[in-house]
C-alpha atoms as a PDB file:
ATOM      1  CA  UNK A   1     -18.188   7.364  -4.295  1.00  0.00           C
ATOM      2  CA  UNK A   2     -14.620   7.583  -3.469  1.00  0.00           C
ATOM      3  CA  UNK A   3     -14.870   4.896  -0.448  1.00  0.00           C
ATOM      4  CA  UNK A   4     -13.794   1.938  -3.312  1.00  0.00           C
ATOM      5  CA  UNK A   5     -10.932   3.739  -4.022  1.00  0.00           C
ATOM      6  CA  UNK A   6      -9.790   4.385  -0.337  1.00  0.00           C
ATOM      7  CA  UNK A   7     -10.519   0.686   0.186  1.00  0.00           C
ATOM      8  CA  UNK A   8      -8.337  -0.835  -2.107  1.00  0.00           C
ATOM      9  CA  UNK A   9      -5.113   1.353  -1.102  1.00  0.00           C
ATOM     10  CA  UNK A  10      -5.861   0.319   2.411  1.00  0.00           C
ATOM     11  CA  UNK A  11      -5.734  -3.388   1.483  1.00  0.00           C
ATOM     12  CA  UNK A  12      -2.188  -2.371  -0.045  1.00  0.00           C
ATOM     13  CA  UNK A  13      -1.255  -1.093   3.709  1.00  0.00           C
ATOM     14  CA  UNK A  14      -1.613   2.378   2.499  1.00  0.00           C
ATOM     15  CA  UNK A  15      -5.296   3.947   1.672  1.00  0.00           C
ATOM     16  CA  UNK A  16      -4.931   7.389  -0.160  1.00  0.00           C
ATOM     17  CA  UNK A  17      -6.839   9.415  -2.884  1.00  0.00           C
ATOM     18  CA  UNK A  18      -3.591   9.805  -4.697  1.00  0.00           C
ATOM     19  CA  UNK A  19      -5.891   9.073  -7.966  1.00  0.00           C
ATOM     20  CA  UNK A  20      -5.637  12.875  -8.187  1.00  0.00           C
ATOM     21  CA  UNK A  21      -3.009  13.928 -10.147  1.00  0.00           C
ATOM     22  CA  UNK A  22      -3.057  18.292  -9.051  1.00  0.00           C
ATOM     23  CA  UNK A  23      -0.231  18.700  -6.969  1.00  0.00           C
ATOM     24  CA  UNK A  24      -1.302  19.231  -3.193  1.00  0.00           C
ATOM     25  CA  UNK A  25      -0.337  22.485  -1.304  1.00  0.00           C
ATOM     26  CA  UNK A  26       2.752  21.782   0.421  1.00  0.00           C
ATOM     27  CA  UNK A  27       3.729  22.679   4.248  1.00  0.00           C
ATOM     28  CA  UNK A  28       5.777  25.586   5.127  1.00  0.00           C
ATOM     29  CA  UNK A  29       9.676  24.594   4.481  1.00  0.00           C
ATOM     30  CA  UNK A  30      11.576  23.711   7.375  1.00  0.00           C
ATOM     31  CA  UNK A  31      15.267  23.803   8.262  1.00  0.00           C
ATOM     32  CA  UNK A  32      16.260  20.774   7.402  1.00  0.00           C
ATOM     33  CA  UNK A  33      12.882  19.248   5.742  1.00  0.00           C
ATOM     34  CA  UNK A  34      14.297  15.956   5.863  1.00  0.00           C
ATOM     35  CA  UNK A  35      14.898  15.545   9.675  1.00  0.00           C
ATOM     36  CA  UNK A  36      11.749  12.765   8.844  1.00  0.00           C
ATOM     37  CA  UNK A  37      13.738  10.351   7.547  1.00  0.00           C
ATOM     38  CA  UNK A  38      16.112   9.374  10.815  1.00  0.00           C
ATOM     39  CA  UNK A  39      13.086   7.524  12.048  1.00  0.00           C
ATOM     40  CA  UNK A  40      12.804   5.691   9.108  1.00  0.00           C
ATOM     41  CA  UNK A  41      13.347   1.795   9.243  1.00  0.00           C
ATOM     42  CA  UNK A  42      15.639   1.571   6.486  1.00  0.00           C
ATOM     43  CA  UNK A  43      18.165  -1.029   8.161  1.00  0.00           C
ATOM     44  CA  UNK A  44      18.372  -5.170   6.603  1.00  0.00           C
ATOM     45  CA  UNK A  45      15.368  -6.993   6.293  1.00  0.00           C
ATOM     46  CA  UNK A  46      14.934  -8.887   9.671  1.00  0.00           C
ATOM     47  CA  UNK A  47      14.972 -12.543  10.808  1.00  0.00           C
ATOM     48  CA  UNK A  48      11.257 -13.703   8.373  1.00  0.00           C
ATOM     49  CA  UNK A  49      12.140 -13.753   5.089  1.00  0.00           C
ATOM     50  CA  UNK A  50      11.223 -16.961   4.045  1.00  0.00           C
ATOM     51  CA  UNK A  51       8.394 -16.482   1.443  1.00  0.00           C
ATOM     52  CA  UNK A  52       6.305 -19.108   0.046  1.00  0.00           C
ATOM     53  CA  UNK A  53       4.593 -18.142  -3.368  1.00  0.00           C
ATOM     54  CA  UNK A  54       1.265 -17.440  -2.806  1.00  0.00           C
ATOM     55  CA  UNK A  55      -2.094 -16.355  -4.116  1.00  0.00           C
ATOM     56  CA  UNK A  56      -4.229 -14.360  -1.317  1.00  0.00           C
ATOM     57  CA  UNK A  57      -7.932 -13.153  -2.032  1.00  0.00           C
ATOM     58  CA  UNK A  58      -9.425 -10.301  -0.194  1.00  0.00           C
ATOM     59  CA  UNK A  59     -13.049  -9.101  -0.145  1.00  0.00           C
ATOM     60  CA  UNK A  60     -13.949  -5.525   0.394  1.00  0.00           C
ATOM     61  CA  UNK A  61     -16.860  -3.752   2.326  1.00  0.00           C
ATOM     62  CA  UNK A  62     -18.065  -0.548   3.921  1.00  0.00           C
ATOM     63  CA  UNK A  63     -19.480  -0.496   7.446  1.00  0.00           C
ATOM     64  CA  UNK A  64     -18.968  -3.854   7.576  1.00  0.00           C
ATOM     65  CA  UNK A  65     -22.670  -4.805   6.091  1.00  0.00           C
ATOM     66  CA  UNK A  66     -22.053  -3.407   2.186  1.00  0.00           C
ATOM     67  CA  UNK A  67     -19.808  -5.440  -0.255  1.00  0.00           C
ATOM     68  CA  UNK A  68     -17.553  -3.276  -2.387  1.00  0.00           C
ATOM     69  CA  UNK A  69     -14.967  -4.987  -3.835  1.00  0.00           C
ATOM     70  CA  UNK A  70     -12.267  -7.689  -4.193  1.00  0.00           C
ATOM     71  CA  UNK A  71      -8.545  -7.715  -4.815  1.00  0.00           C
ATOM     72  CA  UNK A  72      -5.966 -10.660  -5.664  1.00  0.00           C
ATOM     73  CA  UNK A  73      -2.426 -10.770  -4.805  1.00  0.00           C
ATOM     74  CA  UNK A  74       0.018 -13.216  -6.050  1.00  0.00           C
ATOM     75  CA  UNK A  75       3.508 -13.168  -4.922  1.00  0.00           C
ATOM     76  CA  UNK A  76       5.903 -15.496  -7.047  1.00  0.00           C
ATOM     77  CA  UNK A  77       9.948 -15.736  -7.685  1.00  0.00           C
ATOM     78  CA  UNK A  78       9.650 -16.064 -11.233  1.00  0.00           C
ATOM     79  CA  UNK A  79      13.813 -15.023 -11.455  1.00  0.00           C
ATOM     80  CA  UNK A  80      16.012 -16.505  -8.980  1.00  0.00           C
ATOM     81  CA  UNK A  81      16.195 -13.372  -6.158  1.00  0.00           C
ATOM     82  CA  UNK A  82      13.822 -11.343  -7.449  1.00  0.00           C
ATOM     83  CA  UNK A  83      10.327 -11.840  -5.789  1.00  0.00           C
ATOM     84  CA  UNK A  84       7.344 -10.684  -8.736  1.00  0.00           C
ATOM     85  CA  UNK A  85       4.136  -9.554  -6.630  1.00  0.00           C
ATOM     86  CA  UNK A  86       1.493  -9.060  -9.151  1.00  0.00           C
ATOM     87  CA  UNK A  87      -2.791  -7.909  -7.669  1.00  0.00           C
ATOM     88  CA  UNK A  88      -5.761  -7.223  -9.149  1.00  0.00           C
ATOM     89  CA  UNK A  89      -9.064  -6.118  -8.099  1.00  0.00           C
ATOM     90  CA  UNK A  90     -12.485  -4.105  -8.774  1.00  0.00           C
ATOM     91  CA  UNK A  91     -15.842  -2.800  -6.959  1.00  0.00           C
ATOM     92  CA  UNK A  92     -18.825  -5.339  -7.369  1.00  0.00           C
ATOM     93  CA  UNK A  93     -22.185  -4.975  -6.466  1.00  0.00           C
ATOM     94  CA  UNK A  94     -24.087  -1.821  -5.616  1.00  0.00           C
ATOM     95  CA  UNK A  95     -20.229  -0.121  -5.096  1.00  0.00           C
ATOM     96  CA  UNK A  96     -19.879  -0.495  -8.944  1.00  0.00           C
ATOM     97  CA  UNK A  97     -23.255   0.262  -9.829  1.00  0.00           C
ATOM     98  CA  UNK A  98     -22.141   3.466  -8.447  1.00  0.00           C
ATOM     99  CA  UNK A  99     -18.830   3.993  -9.214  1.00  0.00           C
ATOM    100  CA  UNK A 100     -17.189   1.281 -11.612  1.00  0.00           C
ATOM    101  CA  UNK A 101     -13.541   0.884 -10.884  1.00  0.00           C
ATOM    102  CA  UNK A 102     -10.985  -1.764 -12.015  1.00  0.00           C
ATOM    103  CA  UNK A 103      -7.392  -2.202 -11.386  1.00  0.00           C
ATOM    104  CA  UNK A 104      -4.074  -4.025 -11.903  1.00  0.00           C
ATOM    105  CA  UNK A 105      -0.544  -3.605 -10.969  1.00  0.00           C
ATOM    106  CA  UNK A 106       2.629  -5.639 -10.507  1.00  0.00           C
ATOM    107  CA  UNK A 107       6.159  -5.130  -8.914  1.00  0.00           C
ATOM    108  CA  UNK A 108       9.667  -6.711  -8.256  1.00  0.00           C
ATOM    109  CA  UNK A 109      11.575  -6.947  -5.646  1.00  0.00           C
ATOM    110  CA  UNK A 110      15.385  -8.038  -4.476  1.00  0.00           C
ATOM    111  CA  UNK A 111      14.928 -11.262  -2.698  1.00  0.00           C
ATOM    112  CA  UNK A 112      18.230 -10.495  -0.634  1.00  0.00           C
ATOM    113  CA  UNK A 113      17.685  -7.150   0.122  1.00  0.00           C
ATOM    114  CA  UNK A 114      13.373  -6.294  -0.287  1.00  0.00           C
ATOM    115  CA  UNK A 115      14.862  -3.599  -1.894  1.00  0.00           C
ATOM    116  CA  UNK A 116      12.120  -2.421  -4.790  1.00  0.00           C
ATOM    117  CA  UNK A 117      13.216  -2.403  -8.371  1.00  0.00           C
ATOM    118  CA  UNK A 118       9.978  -1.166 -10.157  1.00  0.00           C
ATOM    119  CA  UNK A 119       6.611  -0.815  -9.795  1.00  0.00           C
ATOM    120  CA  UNK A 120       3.658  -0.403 -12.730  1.00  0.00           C
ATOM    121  CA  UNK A 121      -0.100  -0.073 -11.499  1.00  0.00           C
ATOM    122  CA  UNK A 122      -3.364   0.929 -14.106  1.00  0.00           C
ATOM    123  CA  UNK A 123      -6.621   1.718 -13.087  1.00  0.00           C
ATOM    124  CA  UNK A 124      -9.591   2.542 -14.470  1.00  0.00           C
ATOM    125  CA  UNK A 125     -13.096   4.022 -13.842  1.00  0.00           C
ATOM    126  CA  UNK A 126     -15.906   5.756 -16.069  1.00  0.00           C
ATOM    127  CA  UNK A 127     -14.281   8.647 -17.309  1.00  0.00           C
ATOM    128  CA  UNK A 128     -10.614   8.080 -16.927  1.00  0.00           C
ATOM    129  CA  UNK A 129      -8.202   6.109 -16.223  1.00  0.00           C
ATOM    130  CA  UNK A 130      -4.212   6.254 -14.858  1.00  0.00           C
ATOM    131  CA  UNK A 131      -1.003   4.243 -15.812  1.00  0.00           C
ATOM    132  CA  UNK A 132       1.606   4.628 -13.222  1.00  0.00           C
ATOM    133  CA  UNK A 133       5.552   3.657 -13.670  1.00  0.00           C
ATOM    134  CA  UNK A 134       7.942   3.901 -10.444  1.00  0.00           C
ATOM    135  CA  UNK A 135      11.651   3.343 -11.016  1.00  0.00           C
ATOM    136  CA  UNK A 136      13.572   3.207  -7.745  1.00  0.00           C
ATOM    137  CA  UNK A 137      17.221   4.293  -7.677  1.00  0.00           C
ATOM    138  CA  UNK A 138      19.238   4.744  -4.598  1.00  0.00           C
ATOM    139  CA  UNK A 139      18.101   7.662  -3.046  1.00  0.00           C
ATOM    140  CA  UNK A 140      15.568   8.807  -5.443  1.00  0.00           C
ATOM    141  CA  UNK A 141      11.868   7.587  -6.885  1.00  0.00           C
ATOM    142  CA  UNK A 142      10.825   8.520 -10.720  1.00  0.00           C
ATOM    143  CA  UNK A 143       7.244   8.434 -10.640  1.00  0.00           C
ATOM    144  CA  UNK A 144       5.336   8.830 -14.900  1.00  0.00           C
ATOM    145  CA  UNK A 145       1.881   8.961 -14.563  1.00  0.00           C
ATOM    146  CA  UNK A 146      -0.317   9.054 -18.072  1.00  0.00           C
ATOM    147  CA  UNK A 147      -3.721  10.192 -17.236  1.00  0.00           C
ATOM    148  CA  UNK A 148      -6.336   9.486 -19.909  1.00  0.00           C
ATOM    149  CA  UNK A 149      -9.705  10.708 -20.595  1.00  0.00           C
ATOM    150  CA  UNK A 150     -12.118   8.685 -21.873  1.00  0.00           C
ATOM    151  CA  UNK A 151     -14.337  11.296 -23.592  1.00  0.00           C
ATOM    152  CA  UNK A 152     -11.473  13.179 -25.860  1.00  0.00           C
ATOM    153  CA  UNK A 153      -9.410   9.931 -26.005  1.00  0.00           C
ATOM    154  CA  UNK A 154      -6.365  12.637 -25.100  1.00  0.00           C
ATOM    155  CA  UNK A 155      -3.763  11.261 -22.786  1.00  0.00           C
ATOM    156  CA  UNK A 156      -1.774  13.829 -20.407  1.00  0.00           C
ATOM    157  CA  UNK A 157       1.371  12.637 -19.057  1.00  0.00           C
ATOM    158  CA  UNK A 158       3.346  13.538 -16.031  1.00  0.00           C
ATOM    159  CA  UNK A 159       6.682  12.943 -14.493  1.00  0.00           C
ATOM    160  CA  UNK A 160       7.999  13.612 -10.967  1.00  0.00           C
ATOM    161  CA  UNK A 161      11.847  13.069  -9.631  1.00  0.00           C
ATOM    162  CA  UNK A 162      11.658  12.151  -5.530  1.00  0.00           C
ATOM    163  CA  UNK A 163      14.937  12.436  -3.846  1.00  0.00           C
ATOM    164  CA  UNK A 164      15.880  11.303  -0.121  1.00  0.00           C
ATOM    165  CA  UNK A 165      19.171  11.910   1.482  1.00  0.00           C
ATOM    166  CA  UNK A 166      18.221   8.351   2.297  1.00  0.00           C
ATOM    167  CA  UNK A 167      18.224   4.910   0.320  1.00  0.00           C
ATOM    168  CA  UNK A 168      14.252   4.584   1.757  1.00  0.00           C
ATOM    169  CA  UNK A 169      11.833   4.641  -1.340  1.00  0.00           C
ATOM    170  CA  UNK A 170       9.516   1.173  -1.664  1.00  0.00           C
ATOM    171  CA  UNK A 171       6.470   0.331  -3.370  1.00  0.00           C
ATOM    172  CA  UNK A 172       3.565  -0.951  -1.566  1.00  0.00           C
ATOM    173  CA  UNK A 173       4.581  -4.579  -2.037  1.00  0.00           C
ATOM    174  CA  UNK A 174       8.482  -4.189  -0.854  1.00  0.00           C
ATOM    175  CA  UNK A 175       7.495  -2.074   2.199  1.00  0.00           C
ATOM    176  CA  UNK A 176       4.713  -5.825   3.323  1.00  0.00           C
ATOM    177  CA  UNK A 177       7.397  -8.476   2.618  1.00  0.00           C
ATOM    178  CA  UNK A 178      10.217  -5.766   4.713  1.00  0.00           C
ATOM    179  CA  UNK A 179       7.176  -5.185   7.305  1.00  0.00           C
ATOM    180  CA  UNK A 180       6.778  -9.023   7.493  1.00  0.00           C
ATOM    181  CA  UNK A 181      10.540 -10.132   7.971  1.00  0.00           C
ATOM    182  CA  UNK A 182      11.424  -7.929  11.018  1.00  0.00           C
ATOM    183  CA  UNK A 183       9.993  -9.243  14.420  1.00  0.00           C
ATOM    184  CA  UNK A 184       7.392  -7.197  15.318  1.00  0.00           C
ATOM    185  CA  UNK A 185       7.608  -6.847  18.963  1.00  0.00           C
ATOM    186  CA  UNK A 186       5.033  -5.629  21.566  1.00  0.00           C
ATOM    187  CA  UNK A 187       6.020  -2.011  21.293  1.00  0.00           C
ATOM    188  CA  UNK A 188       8.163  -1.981  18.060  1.00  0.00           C
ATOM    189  CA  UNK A 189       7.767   0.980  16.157  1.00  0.00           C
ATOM    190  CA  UNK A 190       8.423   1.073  12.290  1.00  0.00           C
ATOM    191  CA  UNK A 191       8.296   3.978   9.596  1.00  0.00           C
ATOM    192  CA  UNK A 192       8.575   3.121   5.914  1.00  0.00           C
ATOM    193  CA  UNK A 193       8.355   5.235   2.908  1.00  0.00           C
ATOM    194  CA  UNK A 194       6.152   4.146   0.283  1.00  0.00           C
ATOM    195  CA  UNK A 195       4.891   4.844  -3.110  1.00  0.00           C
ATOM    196  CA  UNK A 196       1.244   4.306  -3.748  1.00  0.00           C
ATOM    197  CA  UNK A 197       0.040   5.002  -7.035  1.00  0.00           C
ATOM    198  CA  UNK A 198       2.568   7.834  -8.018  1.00  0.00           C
ATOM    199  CA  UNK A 199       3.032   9.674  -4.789  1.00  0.00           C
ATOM    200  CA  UNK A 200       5.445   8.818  -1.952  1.00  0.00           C
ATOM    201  CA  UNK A 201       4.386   8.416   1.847  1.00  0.00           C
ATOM    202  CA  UNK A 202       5.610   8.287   4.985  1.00  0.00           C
ATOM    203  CA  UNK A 203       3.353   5.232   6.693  1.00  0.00           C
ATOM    204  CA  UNK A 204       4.271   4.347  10.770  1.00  0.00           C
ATOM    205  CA  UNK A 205       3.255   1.306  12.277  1.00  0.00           C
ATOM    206  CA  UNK A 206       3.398   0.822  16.005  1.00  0.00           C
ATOM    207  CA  UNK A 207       3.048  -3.521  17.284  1.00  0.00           C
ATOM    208  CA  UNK A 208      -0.207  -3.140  19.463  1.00  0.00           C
ATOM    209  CA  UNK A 209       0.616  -6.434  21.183  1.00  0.00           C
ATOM    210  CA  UNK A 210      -0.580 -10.722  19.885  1.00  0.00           C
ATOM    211  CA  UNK A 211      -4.193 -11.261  20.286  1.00  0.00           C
ATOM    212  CA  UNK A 212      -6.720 -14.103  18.586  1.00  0.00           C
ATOM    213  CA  UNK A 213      -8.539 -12.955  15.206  1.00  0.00           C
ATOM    214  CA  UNK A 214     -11.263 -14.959  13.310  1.00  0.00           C
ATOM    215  CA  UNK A 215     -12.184 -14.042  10.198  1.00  0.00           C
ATOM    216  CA  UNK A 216     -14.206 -15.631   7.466  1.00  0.00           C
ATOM    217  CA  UNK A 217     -14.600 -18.430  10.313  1.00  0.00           C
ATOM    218  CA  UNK A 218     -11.160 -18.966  10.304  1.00  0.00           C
ATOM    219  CA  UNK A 219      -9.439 -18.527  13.818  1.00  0.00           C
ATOM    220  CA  UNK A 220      -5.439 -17.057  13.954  1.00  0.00           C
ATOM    221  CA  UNK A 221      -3.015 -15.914  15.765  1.00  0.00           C
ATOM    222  CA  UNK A 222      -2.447 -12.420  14.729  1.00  0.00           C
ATOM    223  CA  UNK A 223      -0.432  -9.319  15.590  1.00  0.00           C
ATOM    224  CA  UNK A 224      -2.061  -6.283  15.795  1.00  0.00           C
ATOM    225  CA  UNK A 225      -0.414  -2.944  14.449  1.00  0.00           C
ATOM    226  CA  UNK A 226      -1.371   0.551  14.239  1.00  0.00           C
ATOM    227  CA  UNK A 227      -1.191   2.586  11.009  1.00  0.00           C
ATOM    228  CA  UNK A 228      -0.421   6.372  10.712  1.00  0.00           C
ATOM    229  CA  UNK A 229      -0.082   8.296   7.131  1.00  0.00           C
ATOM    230  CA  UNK A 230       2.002  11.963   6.179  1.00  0.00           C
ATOM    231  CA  UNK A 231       1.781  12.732   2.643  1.00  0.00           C
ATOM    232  CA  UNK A 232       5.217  13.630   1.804  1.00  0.00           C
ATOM    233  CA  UNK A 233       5.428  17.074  -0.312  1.00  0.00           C
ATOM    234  CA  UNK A 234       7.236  17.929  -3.584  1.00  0.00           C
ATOM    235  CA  UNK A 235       9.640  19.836  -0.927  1.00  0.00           C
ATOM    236  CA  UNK A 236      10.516  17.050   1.128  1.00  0.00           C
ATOM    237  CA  UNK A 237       8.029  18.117   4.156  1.00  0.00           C
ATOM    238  CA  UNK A 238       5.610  15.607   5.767  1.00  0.00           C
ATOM    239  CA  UNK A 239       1.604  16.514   6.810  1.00  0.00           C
ATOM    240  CA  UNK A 240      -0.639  14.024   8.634  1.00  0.00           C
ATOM    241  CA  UNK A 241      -3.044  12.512   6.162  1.00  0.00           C
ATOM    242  CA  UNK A 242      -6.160  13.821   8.218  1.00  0.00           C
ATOM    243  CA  UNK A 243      -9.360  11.957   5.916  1.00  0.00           C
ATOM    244  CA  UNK A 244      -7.760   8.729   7.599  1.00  0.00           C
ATOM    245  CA  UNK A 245      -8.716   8.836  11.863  1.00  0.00           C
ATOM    246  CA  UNK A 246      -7.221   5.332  12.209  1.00  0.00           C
ATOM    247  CA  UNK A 247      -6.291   2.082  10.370  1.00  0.00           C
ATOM    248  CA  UNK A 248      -5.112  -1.058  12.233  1.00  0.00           C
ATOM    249  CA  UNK A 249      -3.702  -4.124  10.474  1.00  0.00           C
ATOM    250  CA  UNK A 250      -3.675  -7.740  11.468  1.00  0.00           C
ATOM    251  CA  UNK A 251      -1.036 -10.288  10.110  1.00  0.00           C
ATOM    252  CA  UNK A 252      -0.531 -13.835  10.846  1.00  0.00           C
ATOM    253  CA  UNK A 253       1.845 -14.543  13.835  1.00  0.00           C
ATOM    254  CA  UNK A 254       3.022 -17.589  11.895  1.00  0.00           C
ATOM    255  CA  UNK A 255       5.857 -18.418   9.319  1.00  0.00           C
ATOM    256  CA  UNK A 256       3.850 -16.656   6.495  1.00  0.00           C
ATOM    257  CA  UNK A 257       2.885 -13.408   8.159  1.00  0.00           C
ATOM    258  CA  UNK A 258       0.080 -12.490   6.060  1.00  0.00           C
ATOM    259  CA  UNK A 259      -2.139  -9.722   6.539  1.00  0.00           C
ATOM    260  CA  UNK A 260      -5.679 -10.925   7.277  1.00  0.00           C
ATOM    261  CA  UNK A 261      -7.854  -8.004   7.784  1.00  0.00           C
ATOM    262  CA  UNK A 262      -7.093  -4.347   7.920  1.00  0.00           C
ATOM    263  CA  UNK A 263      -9.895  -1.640   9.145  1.00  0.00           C
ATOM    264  CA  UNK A 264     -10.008   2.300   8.737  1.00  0.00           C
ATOM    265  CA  UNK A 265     -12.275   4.697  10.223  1.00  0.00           C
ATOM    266  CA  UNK A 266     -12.100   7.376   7.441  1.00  0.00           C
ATOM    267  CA  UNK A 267     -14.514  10.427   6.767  1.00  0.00           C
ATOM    268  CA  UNK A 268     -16.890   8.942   4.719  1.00  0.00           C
ATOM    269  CA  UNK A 269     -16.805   5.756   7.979  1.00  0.00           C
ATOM    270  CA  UNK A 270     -15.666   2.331   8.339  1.00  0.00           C
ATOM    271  CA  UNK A 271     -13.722   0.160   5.987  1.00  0.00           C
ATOM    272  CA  UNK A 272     -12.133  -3.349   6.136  1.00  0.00           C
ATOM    273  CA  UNK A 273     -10.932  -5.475   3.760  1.00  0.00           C
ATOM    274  CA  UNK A 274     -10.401  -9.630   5.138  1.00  0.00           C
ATOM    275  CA  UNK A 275      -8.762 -12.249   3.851  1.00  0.00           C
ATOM    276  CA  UNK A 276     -11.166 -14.583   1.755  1.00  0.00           C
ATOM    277  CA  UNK A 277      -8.648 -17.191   0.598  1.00  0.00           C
ATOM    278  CA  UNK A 278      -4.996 -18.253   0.782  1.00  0.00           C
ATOM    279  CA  UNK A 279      -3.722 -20.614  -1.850  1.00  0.00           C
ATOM    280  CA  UNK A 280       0.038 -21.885  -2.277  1.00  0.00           C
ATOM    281  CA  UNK A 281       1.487 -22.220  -6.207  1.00  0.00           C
END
């Protein structure tokens, strides 16, 4: 049942069961448990960072044959450089007969820099549901998470302190419109940390090389990039995030450099979310 959840932090470029609030076991300490974050792109935004506001709808599905969900994204510039990315999204079909699941979250972002400034997210399914609150500060993430149950109407909050010896941190929305300035060369390899939900990772992407996608009928130019996931520990060390196999991502080779599908062969199989719709405000 947990294949809608895994599907909509995928569409996010970053699929995780972080709905879990239990701390995970964390990887023996090493020297220096930072030694991670040299590869990290944490450098200017690069030569795309012209952004059009733009509402982009994405459906959902599982094996490719069953529909699961859909999510909306909406990026705007409500405040002159700050860029407001807002999405929303829920399982449909049999996937919510199953396992009902809605959620919302929104984020902003320095126009100049992509540098995040906060990020707020809520979900809910049948028995619970989360709010999450990220405040990013240089070198450091404060994550609140208030987990409520449903049945006892009790609410259990929980805060977390992240700190880098590194200005890195971004939300899932920063870390696309930094991914989508630089040039993404055949070859280029880039590592961002990112918060999803309350929980940072490490996510690296690798440029696979230009090819031609269709989806939803629609024919692009794309690029084609690889997607590896460490959970980064309480302690600062990194583990592979082993229920994901693969994930591959497609964005537009065009001025807008939008993703338009992203697949993941995880352990309960295949998952892909595709772009639906694109509308300019």
């Amino acid at each position: 049942m947990k294949f809608i959840l895994l599907i909509t932090a995928l569409i996010s470029l970053l699929a995780t069961t972080a709905q879990r609030a239990e701390a995970q076991a964390a990887a023996p300490a090493a020297p220096n448990p930072q030694a991670w974050l040299d590869r990290v792109s944490h450098g200017p935004p690069g030569p795309n960072t012209d952004i059009r506001p733009t509402e982009l709808t994405y459906e959902l599905s599982w094996k490719g044959r069953v529909k699961a969900g859909n999510m909306t994204f909406r990026l705007t510039e409500p405040h002159q450089g700050v860029y407001r990315s807002e999405a929303s999204g829920k399982s449909t079909g049999l996937a919510r007969a199953l396992f009902p699941y809605d959620f919302s979250g929104a984020s902003q972002t320095h126009a100049d820099t992509l540098k995040p400034m906060a990020f707020n997210f809520k979900d809910k399914m049948k028995t619970k549901s989360y709010t999450y609150k990220i405040l990013f500060q240089p070198n450091q993430m404060i994550s609140e998470t208030d987990l409520k149950d449903h049945k006892t109407g009790v609410t259990t909050p929980y805060r977390r302190v992240y700190r880098f010896n590194k200005d890195v941190g971004m939300d899932m929305m920063s870390a696309l419109l930094y991914m989508r300035s630089l040039e993404l060369k055949q070859g280029e390899k880039i590592s961002i940390v990112t918060a999803t939900f309350n929980k940072p990772y490490l996510v690296d992407f690798t440029v696979l090389g230009r090819e031609k996608k269709k989806v939803k009928r629609t024919n692009y130019n794309a690029i084609k990039l690889d997607m590896k996931i460490h959970k980064i520990h309480s302690d600062m060390t990194i583990e592979r995030y082993d229920k994901i196999e693969r994930a591959t991502i497609w964005v537009s080779d065009d001025e807008y450099r939008i993703p338009i599908e992203m697949q993941g062969d995880i352990f309960i199989g295949y998952i892909c979310s595709r772009l639906s719709s694109r509308r300019f405000l």
